[in-house]
Protein backbone atom coordinates (compact mmCIF):
# COMPACT_ATOMS: atom_id res chain seq x y z
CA UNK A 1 6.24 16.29 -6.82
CA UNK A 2 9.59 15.94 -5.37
CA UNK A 3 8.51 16.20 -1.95
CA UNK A 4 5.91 13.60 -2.33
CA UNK A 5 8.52 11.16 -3.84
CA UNK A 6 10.85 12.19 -1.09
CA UNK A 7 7.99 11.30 1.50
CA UNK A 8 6.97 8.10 -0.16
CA UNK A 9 10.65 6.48 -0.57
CA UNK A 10 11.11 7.41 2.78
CA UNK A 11 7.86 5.71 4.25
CA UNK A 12 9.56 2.62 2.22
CA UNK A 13 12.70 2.55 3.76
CA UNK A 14 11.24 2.67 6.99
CA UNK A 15 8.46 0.37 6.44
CA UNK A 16 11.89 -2.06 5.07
CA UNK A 17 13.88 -1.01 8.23
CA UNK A 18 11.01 -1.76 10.56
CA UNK A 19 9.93 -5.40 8.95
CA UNK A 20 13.31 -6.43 9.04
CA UNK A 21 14.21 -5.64 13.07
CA UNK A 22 10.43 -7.23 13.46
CA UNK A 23 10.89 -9.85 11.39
CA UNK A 24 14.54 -10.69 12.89
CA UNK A 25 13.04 -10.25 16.74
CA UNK A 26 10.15 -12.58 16.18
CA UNK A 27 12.91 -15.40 14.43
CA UNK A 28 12.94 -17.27 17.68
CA UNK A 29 9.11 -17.23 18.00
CA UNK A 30 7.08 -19.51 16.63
CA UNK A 31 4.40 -17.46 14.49
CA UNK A 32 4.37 -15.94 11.14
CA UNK A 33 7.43 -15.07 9.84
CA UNK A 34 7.05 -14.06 6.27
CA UNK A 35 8.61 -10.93 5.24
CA UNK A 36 6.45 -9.64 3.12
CA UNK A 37 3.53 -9.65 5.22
CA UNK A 38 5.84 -8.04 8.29
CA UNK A 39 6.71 -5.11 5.61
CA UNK A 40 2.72 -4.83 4.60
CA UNK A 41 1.70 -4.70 8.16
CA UNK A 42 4.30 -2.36 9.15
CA UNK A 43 3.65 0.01 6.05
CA UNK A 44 -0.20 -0.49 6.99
CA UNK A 45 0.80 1.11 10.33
CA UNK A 46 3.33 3.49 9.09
CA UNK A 47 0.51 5.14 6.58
CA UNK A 48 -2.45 5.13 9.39
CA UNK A 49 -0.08 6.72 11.84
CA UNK A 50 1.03 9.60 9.48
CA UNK A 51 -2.17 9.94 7.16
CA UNK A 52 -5.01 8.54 9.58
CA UNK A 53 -6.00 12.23 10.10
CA UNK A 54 -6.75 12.52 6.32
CA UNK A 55 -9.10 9.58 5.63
CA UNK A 56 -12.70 10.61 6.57
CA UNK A 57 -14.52 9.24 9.74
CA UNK A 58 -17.24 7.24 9.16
């Protein structure tokens, strides 16, 4: 249980960590800029990149 809560507040910081340099780099683009989308898609990526292997193919 510890290890899992560990793993998961760790996945959040860097999901945080990642959204903000993203969000920060794309300020002088024009595009979407909302932060809490960034953070979703990055944590999206973050959780198919480390767990893809466990969901089941179709």
């Amino acid at each position: 249980m510890k290890f899992t809560a560990k793993c998961l507040s760790a996945l959040a910081v860097a999901g945080l960590l990642i959204g903000t340099v993203s969000t920060a780099s794309a300020a002088g683009k024009k595009g979407e800029t909302d932060i809490v989308k960034q953070i979703d898609a990055d944590l999206k990526a973050l959780d198919k990149a480390l767990f893809g292997w466990l969901t089941p193919k179709k």
